[in-house]
N, C-alpha and C. Protein backbone atom coordinates (compact mmCIF):
# COMPACT_ATOMS: atom_id res chain seq x y z
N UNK A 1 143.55 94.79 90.05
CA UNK A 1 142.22 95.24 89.71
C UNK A 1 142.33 96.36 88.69
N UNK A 2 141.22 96.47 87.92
CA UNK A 2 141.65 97.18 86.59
C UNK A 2 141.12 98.40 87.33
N UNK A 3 141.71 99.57 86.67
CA UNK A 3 141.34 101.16 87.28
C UNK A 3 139.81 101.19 86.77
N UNK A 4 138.78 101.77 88.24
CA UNK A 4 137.68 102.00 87.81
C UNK A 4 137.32 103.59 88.02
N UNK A 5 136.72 104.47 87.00
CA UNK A 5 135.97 105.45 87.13
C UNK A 5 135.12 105.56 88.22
N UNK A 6 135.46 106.30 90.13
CA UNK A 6 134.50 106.08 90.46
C UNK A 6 132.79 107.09 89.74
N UNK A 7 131.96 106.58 89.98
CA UNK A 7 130.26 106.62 89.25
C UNK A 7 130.33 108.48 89.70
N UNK A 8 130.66 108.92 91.00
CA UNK A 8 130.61 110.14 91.48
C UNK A 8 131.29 111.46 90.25
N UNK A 9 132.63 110.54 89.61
CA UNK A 9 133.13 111.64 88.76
C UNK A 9 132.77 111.46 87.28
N UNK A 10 132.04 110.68 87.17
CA UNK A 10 130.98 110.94 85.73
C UNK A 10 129.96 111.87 86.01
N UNK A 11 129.61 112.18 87.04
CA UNK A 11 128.34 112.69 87.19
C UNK A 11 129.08 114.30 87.50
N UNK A 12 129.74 114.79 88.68
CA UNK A 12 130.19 115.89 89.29
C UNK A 12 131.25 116.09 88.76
N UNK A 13 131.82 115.61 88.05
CA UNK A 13 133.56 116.21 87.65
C UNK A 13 133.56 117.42 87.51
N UNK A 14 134.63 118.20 87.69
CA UNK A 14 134.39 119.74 87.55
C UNK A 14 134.05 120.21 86.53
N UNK A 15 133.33 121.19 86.27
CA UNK A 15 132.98 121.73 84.42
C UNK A 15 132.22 120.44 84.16
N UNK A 16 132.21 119.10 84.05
CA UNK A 16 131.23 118.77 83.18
C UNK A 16 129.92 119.34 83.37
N UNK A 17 129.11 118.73 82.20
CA UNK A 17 127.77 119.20 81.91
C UNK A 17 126.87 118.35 81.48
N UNK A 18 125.84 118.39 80.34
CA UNK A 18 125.49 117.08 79.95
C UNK A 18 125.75 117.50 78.88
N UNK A 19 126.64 118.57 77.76
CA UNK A 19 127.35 118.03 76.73
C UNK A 19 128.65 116.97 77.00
N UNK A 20 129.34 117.23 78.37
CA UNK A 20 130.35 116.46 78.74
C UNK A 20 130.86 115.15 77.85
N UNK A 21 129.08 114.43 77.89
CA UNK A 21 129.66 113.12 78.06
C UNK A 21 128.82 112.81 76.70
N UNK A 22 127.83 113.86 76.33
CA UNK A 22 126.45 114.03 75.17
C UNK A 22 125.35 112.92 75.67
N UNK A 23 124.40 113.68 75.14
CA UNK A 23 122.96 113.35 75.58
C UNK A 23 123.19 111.43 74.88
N UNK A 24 123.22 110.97 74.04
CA UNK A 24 123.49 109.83 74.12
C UNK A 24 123.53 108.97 75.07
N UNK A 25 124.91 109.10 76.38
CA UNK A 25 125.29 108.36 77.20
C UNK A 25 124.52 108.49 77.76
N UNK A 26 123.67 109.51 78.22
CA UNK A 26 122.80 109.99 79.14
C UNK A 26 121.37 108.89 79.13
N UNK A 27 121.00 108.53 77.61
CA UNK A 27 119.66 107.76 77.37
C UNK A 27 120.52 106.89 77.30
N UNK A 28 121.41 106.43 77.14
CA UNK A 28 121.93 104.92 77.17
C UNK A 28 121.61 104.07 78.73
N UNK A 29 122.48 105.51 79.62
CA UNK A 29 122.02 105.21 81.28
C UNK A 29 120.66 105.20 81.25
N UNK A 30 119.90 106.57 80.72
CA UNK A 30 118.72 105.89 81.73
C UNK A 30 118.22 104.62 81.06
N UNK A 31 118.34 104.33 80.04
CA UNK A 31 117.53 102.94 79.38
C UNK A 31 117.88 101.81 80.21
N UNK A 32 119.38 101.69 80.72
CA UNK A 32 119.71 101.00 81.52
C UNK A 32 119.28 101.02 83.11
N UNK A 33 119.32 102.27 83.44
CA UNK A 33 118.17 102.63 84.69
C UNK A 33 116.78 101.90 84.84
N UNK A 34 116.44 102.11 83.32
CA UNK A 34 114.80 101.93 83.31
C UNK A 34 114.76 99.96 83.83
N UNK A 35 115.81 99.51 82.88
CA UNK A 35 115.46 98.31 82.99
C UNK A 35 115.76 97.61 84.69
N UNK A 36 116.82 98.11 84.98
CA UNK A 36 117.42 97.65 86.17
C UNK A 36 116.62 97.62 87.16
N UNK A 37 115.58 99.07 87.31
CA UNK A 37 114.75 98.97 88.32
C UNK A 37 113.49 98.44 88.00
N UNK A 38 112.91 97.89 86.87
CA UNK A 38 111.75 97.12 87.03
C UNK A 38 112.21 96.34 87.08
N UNK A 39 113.27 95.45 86.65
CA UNK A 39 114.05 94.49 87.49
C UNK A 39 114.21 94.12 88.63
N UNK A 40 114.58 95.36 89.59
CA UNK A 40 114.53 95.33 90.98
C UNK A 40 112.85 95.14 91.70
N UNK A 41 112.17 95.45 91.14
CA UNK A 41 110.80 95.50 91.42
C UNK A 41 110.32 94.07 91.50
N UNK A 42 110.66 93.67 90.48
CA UNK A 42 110.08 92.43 90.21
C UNK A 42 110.04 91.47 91.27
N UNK A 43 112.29 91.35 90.94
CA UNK A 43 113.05 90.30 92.05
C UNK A 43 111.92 90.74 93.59
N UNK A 44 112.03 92.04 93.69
CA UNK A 44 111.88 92.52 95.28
C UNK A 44 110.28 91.82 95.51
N UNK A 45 109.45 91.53 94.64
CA UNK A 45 108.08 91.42 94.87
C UNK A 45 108.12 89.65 94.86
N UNK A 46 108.48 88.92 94.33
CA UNK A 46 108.25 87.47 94.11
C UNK A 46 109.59 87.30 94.86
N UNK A 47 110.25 87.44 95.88
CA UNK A 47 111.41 86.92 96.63
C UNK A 47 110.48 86.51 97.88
N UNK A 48 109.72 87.41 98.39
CA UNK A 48 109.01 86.76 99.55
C UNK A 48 107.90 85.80 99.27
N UNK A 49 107.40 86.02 98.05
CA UNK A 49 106.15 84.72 97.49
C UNK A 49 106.78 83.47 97.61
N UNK A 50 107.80 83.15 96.82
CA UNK A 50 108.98 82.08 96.29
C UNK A 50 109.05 81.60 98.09
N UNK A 51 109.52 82.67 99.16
CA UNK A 51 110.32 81.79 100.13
C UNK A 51 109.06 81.70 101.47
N UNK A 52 107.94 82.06 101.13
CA UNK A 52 106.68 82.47 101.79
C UNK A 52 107.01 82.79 103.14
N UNK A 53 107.97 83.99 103.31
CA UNK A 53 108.30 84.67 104.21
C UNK A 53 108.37 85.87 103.98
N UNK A 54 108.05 86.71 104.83
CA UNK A 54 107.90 88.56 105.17
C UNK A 54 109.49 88.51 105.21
N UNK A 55 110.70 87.96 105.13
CA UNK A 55 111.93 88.46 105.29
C UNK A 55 112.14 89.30 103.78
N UNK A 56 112.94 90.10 103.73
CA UNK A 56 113.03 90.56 101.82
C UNK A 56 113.85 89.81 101.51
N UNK A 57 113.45 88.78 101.27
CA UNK A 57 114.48 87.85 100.71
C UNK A 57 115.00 88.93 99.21
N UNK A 58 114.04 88.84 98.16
CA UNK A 58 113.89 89.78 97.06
C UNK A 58 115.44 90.87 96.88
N UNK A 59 115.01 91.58 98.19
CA UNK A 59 116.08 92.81 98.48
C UNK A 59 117.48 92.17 98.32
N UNK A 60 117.29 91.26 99.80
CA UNK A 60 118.75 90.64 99.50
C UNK A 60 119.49 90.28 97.93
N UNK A 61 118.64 89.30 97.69
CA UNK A 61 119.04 88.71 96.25
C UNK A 61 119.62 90.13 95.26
N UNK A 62 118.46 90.99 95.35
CA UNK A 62 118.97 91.89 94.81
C UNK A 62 120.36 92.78 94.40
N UNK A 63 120.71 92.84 95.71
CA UNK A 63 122.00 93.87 96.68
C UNK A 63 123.22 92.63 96.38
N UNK A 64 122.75 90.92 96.44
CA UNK A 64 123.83 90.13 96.02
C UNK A 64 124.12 89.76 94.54
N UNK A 65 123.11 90.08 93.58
CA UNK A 65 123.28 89.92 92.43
C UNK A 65 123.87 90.97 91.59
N UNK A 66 123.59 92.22 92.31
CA UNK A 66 124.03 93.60 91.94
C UNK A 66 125.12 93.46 91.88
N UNK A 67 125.70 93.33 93.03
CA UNK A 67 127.26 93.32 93.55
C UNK A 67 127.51 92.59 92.80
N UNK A 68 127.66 91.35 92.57
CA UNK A 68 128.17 90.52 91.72
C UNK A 68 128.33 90.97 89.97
N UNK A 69 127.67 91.37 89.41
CA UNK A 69 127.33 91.88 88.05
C UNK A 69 128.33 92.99 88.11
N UNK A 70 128.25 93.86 89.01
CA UNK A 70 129.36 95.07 88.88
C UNK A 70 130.42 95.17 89.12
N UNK A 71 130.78 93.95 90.23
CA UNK A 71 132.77 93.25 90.38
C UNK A 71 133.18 92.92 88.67
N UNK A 72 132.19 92.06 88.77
CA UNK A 72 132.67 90.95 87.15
C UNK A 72 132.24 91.86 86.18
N UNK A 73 131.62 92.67 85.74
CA UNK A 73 131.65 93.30 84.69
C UNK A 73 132.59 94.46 84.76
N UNK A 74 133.06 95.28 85.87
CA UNK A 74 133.77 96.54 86.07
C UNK A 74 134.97 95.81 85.84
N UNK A 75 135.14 94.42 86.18
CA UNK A 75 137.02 93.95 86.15
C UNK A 75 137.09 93.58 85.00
N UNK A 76 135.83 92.98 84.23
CA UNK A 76 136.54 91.75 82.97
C UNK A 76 136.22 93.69 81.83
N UNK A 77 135.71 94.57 81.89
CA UNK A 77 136.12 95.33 81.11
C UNK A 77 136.42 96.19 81.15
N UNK A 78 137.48 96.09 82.38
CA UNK A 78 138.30 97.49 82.80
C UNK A 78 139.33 97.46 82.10
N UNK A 79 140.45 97.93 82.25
CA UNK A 79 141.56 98.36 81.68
C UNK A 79 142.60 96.78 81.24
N UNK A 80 142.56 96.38 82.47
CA UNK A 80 142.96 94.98 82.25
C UNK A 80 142.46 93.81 82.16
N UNK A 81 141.20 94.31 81.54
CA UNK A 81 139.90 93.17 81.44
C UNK A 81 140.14 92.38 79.62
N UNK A 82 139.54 91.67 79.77
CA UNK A 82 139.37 91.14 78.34
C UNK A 82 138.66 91.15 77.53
N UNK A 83 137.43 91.26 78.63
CA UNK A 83 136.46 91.80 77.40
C UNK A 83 136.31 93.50 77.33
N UNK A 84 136.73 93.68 76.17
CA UNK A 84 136.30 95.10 75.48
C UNK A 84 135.09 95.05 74.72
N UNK A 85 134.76 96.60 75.31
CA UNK A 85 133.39 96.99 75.12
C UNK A 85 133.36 98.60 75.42
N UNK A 86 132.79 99.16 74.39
CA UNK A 86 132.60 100.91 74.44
C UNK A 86 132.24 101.53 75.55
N UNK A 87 132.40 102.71 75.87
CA UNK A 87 132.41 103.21 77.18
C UNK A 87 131.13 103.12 77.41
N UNK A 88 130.47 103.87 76.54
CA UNK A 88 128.94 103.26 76.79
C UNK A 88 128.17 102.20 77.60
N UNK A 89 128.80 101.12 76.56
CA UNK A 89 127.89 99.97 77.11
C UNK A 89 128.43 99.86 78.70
N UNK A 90 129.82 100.01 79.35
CA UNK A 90 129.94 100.06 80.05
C UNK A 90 129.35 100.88 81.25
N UNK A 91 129.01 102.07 80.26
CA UNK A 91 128.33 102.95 81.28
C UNK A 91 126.53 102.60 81.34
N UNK A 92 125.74 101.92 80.79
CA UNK A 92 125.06 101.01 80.48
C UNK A 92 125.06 99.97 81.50
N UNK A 93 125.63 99.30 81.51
CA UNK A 93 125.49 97.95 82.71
C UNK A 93 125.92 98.42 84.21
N UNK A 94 127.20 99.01 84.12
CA UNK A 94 127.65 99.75 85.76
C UNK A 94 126.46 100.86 86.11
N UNK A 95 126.29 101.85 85.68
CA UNK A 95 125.79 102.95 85.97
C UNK A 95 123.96 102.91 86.22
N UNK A 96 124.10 102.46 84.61
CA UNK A 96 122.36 101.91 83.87
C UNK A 96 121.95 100.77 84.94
N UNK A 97 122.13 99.63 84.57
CA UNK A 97 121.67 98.87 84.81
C UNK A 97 121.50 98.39 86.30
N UNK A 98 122.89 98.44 86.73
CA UNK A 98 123.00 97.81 88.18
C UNK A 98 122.99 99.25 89.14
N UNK A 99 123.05 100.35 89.10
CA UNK A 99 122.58 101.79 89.93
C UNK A 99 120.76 101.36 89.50
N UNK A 100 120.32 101.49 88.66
CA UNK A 100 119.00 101.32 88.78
C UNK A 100 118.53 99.76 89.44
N UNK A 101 119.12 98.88 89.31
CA UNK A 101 118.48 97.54 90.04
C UNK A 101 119.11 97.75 91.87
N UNK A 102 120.35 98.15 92.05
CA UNK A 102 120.43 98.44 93.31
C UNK A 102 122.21 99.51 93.56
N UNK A 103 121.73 100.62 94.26
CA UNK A 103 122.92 101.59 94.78
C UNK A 103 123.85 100.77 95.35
N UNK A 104 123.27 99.19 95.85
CA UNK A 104 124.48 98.88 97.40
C UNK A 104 125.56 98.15 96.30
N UNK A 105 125.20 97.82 95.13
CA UNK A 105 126.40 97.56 94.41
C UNK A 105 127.24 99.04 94.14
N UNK A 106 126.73 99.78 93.58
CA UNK A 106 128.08 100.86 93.53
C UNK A 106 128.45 101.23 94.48
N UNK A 107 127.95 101.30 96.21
CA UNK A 107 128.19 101.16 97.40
C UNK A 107 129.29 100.31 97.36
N UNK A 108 129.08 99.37 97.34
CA UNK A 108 129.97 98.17 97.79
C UNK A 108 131.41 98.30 96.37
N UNK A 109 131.52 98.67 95.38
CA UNK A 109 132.01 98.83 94.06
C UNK A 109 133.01 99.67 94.89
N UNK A 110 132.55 101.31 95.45
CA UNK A 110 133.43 102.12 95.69
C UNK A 110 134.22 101.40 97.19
N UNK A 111 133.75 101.03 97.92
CA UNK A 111 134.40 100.50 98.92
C UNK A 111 135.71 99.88 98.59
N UNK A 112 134.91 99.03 97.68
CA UNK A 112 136.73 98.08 97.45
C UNK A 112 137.47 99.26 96.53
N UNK A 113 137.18 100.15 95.54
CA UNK A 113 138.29 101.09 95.22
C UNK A 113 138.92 101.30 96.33
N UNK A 114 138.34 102.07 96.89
CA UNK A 114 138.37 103.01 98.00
C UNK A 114 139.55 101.99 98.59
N UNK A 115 139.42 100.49 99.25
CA UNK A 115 140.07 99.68 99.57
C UNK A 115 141.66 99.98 98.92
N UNK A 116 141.62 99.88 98.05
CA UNK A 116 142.80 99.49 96.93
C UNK A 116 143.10 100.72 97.04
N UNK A 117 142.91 102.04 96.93
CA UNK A 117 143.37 103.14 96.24
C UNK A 117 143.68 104.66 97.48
N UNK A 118 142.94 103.68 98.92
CA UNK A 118 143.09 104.54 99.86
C UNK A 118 143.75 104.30 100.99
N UNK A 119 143.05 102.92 101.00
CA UNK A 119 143.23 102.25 102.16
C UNK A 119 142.48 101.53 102.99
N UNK A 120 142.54 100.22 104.20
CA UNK A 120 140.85 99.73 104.48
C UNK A 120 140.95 100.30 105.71
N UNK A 121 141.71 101.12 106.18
CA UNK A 121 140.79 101.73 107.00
C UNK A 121 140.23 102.84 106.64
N UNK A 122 140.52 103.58 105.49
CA UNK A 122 139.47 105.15 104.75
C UNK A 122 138.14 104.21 103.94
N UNK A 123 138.24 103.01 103.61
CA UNK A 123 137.05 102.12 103.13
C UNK A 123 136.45 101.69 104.51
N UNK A 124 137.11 101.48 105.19
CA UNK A 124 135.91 100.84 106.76
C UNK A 124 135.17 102.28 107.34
N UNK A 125 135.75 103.20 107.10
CA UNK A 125 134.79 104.64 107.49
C UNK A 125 134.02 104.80 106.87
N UNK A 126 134.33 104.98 105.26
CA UNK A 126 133.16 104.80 104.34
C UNK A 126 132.07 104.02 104.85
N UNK A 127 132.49 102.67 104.40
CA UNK A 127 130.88 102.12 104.80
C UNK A 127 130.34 102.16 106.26
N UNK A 128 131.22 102.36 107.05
CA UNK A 128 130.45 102.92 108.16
C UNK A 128 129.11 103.88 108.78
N UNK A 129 130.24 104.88 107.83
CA UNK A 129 129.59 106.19 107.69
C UNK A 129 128.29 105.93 107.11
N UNK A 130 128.40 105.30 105.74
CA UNK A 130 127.23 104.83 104.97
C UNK A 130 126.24 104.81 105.39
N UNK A 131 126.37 102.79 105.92
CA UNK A 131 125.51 101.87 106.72
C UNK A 131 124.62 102.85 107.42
N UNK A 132 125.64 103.31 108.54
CA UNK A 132 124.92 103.97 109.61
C UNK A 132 124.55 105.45 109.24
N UNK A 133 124.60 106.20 108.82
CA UNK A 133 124.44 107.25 108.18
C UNK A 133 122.65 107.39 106.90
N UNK A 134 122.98 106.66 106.28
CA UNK A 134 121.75 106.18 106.08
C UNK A 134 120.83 105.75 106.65
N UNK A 135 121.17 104.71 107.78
CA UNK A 135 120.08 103.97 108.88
C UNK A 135 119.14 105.55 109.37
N UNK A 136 120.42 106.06 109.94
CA UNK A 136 120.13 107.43 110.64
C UNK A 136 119.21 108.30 110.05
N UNK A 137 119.25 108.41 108.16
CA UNK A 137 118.37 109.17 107.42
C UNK A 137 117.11 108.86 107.33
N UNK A 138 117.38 107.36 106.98
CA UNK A 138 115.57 106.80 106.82
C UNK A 138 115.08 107.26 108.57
N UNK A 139 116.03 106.69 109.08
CA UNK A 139 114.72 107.38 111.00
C UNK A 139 114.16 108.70 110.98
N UNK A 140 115.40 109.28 110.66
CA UNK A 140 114.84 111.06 110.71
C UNK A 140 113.75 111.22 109.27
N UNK A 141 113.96 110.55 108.55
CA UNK A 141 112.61 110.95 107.31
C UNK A 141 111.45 110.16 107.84
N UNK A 142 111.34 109.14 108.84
CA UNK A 142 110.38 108.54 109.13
C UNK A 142 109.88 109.61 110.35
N UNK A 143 110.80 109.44 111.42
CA UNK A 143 110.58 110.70 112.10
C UNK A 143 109.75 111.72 111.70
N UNK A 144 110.01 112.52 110.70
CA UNK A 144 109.81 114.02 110.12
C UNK A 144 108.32 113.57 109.81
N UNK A 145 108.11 112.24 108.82
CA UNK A 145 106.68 112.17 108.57
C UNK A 145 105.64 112.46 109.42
N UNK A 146 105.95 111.31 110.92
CA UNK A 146 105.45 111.18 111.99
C UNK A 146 105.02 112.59 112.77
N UNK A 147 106.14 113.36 112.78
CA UNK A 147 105.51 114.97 113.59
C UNK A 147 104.90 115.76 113.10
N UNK A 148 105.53 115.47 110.96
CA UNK A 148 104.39 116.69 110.46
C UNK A 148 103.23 116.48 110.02
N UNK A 149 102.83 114.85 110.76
CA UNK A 149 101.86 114.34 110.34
C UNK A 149 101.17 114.56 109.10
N UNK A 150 101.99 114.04 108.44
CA UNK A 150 101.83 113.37 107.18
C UNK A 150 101.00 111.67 106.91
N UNK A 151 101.06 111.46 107.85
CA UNK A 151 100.73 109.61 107.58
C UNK A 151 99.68 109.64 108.73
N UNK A 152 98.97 108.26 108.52
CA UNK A 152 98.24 108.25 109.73
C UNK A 152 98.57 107.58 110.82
N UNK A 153 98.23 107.89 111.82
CA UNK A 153 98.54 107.17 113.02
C UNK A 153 99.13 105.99 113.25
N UNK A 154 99.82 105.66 113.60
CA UNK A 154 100.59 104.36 113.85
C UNK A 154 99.65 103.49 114.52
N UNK A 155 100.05 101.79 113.58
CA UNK A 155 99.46 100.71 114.16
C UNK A 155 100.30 100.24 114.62
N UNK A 156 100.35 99.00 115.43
CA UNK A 156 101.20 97.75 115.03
C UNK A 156 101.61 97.15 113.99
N UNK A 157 100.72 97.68 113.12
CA UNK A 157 101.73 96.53 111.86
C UNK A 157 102.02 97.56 111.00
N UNK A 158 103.20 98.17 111.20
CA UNK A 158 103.96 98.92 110.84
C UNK A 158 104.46 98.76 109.68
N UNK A 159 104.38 99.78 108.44
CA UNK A 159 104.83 98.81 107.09
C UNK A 159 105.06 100.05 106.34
N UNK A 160 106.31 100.01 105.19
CA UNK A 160 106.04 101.25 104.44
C UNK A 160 105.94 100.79 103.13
C-alpha cells in the first residue's frame, strides 16, 4: 500500500498554519468540500425515494461509495500509484471531495493505515472507540437537547 498522509497531519501538524500549505490548497479543499456535500445531500435524499423505504439507503450508498473513491484514489496516486497527480488535486478528491460527501471514508481510510502501520489490534480499538464513541455523542447531544429543552416534546415519530 502506497504511504498515505494521515488527513489529521495536514490539518494539526505542529507549527503549521494556513500559510503552511497556502491559501490555495485551502479553496481547492473547500471547492472540493463544497461539491462532495451537495453530493451527499442529494444521494442521501433520492436513496429512500428510488428504494421507497424509510431505511437510508442514500447514507449507506454514500459511506460505500466514499470508501471506495478514497481506497482507489489514495492507492492508484500514492507513492506507488500510477497515476500521478499534484498534491493538490489529491488533496481535492481525498480531503475535498470525499471528507465533504462522507467522514466514514477517511474513518475507514485511517483504519486500514492504522492496520498496516500499527497494527489490527490498535485499528480494532480505533474503530471501536469510534463506532461507539460517537453512538455515545449523538445520545448525549440528543440527551442535552431534551433537558435543556430546546426541542419540543417528544412524539412517537421521532425524527431529526
Amino acid at each position: 500500500m502506497a504511504p498515505v498522509i494521515p488527513l489529521t497531519v495536514i490539518f494539526f501538524q505542529k507549527g503549521a498554519m494556513l500559510n503552511a500549505l497556502g491559501i490555495r490548497n485551502y479553496l481547492v479543499i473547500g471547492a472540493g468540500g463544497a461539491l462532495g456535500s451537495m453530493a451527499r445531500f442529494w444521494l442521501g435524499d433520492i436513496g429512500p425515494v428510488l428504494m421507497h423505504s424509510s431505511f437510508p439507503w442514500g447514507i449507506l450508498w454514500v459511506n460505500w461509495l466514499g470508501c471506495f473513491v478514497i481506497g482507489f484514489f489514495a492507492e492508484a496516486t500514492g507513492a506507488k500509484g500510477l497515476l500521478k497527480v499534484e498534491p493538490e488535486t489529491r488533496n481535492f478528491v481525498i480531503v475535498g471531495i470525499c471528507g465533504g460527501f462522507t467522514t466514514f471514508s477517511s474513518f475507514s481510510l485511517g483504519a486500514l493505515v492504522l492496520a498496516h502501520t500499527g497494527g489490527a489490534g490498535l485499528s480494532l480499538i480505533y474503530v471501536l472507540a469510534s463506532v461507539l464513541g460517537c453512538l455515545l455523542a449523538v445520545t448525549l447531544g440528543v440527551w442535552l437537547v431534551g433537558v435543556s429543552r430546546l426541542s419540543a416534546p417528544a412524539t412517537e415519530d421521532w425524527e431529526v
